[in-house]
N, C-alpha and C. Protein backbone atom coordinates (compact mmCIF):
# COMPACT_ATOMS: atom_id res chain seq x y z
N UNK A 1 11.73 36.58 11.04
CA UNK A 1 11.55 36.85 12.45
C UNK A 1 12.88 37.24 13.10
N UNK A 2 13.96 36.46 12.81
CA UNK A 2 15.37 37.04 13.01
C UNK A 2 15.50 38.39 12.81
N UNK A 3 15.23 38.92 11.62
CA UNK A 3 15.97 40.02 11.25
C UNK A 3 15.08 40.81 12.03
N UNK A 4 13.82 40.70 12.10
CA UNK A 4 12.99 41.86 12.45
C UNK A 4 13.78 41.77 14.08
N UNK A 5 14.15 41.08 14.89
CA UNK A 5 14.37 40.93 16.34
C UNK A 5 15.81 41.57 16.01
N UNK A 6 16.46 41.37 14.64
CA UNK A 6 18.05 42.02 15.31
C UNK A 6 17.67 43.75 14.97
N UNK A 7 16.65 44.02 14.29
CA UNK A 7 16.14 45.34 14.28
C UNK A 7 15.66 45.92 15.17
N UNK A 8 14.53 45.12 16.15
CA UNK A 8 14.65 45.85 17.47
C UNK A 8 15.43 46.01 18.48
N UNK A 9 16.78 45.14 18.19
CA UNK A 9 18.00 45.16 19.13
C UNK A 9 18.94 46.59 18.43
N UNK A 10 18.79 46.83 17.43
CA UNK A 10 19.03 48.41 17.39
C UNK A 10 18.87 49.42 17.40
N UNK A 11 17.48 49.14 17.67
CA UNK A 11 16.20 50.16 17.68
C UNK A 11 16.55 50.84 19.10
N UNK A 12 17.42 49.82 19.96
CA UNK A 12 17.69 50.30 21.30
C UNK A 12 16.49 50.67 22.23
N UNK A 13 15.11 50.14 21.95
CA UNK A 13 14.20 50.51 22.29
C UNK A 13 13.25 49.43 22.40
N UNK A 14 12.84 49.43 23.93
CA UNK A 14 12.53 48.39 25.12
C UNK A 14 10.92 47.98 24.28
N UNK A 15 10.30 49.01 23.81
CA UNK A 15 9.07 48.85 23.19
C UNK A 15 9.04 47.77 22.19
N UNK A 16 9.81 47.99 21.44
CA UNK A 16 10.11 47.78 19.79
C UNK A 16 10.72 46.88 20.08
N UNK A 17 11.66 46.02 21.28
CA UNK A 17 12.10 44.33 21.44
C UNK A 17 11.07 43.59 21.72
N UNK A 18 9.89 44.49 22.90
CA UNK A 18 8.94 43.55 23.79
C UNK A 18 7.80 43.51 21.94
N UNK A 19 7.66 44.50 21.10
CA UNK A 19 6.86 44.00 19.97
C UNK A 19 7.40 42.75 19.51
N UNK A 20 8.88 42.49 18.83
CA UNK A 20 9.13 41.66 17.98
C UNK A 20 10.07 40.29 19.24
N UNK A 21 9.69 40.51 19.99
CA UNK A 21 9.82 38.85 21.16
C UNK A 21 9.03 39.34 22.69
N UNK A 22 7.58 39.11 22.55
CA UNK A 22 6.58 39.55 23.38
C UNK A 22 6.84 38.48 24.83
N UNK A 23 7.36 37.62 24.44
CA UNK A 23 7.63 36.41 26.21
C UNK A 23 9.10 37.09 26.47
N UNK A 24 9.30 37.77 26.12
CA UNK A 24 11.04 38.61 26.88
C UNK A 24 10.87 38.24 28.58
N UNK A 25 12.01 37.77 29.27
CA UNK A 25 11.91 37.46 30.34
C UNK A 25 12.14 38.71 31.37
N UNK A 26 11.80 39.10 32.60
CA UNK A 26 11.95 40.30 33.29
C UNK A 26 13.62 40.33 33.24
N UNK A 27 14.63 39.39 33.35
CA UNK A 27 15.82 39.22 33.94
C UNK A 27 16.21 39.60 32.23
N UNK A 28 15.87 39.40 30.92
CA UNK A 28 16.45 39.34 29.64
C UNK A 28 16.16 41.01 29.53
N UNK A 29 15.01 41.42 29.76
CA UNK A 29 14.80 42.60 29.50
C UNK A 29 15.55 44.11 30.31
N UNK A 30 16.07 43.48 31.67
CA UNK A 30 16.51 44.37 32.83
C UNK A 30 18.07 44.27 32.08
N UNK A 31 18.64 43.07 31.49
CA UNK A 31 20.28 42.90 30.96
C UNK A 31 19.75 43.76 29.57
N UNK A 32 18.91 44.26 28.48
CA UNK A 32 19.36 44.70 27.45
C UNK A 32 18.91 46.47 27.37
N UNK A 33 18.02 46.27 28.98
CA UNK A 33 18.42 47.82 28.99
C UNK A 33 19.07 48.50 29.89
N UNK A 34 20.14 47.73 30.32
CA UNK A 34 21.33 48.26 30.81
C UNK A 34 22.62 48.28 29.54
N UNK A 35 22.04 47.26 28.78
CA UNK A 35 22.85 47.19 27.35
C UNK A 35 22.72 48.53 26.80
N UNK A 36 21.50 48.73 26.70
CA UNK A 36 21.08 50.04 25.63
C UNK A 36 21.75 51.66 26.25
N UNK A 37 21.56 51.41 27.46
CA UNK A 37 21.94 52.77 28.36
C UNK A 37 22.92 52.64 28.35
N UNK A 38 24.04 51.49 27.91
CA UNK A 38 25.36 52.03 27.91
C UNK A 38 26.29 51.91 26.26
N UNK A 39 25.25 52.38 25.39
CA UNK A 39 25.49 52.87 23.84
C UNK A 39 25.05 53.46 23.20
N UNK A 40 25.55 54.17 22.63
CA UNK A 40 25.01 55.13 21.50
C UNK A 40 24.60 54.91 20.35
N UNK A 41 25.57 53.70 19.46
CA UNK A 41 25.00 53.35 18.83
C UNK A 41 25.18 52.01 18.69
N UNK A 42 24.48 51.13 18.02
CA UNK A 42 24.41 49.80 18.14
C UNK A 42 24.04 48.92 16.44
N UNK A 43 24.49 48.20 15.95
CA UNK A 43 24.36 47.31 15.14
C UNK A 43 24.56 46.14 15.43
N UNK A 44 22.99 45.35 14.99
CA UNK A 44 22.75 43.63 15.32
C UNK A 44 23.19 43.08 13.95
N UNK A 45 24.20 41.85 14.22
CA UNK A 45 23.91 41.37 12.52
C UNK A 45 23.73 39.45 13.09
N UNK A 46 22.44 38.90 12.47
CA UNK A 46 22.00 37.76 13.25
C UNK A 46 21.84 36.73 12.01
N UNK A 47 22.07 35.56 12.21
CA UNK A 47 21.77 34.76 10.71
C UNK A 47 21.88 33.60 11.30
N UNK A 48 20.65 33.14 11.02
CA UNK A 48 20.25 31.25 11.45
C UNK A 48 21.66 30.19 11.04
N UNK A 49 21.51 29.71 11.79
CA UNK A 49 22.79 28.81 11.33
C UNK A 49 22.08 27.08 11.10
N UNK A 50 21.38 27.15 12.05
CA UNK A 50 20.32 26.05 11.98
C UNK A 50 19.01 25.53 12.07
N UNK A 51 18.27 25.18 11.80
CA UNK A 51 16.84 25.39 11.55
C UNK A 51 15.94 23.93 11.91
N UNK A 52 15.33 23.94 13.09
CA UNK A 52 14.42 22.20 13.38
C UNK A 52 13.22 22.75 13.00
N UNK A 53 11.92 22.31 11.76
CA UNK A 53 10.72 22.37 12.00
C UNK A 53 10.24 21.61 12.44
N UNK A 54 8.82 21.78 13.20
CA UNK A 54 8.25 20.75 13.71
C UNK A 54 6.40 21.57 13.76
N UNK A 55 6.18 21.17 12.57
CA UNK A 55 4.95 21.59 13.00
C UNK A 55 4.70 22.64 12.52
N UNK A 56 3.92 23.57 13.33
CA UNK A 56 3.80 24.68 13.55
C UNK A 56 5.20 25.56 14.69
N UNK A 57 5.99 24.42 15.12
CA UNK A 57 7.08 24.95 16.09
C UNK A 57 8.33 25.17 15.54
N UNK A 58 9.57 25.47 15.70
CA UNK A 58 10.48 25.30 15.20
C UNK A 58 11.63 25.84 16.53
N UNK A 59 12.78 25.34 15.94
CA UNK A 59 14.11 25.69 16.94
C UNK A 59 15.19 26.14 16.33
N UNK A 60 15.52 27.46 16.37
CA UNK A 60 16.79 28.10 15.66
C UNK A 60 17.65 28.32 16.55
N UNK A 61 18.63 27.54 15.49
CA UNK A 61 20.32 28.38 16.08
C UNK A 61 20.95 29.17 15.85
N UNK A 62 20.94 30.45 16.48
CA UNK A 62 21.18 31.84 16.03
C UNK A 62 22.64 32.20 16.57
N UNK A 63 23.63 32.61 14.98
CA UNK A 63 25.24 33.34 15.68
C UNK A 63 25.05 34.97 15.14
N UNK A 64 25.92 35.77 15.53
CA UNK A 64 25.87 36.93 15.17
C UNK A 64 26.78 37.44 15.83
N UNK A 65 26.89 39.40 15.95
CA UNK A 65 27.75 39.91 16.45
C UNK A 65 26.62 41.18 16.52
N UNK A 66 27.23 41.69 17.77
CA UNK A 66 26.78 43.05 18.06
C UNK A 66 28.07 44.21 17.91
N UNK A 67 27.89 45.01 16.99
CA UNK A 67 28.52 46.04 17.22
C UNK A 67 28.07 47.11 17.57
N UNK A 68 28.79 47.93 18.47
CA UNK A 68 28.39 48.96 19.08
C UNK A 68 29.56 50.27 19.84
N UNK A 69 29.22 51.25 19.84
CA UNK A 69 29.77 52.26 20.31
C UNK A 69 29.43 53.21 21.66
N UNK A 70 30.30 52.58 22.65
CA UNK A 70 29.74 52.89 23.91
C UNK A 70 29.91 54.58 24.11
N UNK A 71 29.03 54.81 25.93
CA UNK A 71 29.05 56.45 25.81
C UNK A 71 29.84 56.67 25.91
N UNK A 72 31.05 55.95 26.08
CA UNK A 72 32.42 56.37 26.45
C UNK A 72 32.93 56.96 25.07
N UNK A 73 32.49 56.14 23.92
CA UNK A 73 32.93 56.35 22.63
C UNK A 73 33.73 55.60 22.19
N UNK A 74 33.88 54.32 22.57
CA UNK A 74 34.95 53.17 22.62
C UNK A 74 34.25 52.28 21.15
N UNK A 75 34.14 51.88 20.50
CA UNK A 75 34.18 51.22 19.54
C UNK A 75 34.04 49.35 19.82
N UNK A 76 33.12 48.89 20.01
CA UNK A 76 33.20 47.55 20.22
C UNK A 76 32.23 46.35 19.63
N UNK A 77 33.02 45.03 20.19
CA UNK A 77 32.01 44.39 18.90
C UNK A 77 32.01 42.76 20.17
N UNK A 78 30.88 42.17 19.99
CA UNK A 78 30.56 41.43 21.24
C UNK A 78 29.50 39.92 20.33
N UNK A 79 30.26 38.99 20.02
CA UNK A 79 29.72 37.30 19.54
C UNK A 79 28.92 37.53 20.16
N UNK A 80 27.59 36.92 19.37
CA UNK A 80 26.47 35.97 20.14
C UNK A 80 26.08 34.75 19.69
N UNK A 81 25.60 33.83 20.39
CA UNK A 81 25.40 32.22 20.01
C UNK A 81 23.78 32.20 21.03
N UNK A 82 23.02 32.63 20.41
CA UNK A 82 21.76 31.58 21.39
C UNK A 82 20.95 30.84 20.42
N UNK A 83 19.85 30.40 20.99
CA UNK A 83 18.70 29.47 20.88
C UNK A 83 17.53 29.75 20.82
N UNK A 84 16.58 29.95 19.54
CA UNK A 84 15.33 30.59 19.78
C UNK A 84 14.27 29.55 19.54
N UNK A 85 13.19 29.53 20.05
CA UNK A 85 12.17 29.09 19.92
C UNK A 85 11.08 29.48 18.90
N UNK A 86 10.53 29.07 18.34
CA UNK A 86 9.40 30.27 17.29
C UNK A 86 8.10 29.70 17.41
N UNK A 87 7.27 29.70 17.03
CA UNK A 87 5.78 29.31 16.71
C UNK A 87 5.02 30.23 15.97
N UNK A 88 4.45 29.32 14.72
CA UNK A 88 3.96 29.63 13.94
C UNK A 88 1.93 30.05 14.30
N UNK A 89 1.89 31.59 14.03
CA UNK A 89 0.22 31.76 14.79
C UNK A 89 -0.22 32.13 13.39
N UNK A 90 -0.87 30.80 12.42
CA UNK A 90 -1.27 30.95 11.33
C UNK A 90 -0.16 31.38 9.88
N UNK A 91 -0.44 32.35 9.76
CA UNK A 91 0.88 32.35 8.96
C UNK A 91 1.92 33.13 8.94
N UNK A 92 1.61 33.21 10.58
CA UNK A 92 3.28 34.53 11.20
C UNK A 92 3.81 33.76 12.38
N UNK A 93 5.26 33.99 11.69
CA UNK A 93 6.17 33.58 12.96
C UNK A 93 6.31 34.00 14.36
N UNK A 94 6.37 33.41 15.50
CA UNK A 94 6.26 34.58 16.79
C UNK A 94 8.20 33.92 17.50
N UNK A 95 8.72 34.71 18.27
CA UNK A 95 9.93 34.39 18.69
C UNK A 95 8.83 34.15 20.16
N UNK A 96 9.14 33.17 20.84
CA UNK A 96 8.46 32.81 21.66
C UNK A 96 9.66 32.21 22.70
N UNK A 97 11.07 32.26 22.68
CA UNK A 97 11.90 32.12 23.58
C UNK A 97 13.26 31.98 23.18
N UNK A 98 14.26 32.89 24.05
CA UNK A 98 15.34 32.87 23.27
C UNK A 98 16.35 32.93 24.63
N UNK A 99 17.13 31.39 24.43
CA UNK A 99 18.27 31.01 25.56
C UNK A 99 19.80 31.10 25.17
């Protein structure tokens, strides 16, 4: 479920995030496409660091880095540390919130 979400974060494409994390918040979605409109190109690299199951629920701790190349043509690279939520709908994972 990670990877497929750091794939739609390079996909740069608002469709293809709201597929692979469908509860995207209006305020999460308005910050990553002002993200997207200001790069050309973009690489997500995302990898669990920690993992709670519970159930059918679970809680990941997600680090990574975004690299990316703005329109300026500047070359840059930007940590991330959040918190995802998942739930399991049978036998597929859903990203169901990410702080």
């Amino acid at each position: 479920m990670i990877d497929a979400y750091a794939r739609a974060i390079e996909s740069r494409n608002m469709d293809e995030l709201r597929r692979a994390y469908p509860a995207i918040t209006a305020d999460q979605a308005r910050a990553f496409s002002d993200f997207f409109g200001s790069t050309r190109t973009l690489r997500a690299t995302l990898a669990v660091k920690n993992l709670r199951l519970d159930g059918a629920s679970a809680t990941a701790s997600v680090a990574g880095v975004y690299e990316y190349t703005t329109t300026n043509g500047r070359t840059r690279e930007q940590t991330v540390n959040f918190q995802t939520e998942l739930r399991r709908d049978g036998s597929v994972w859903k990203l169901t919130a990410v702080r």
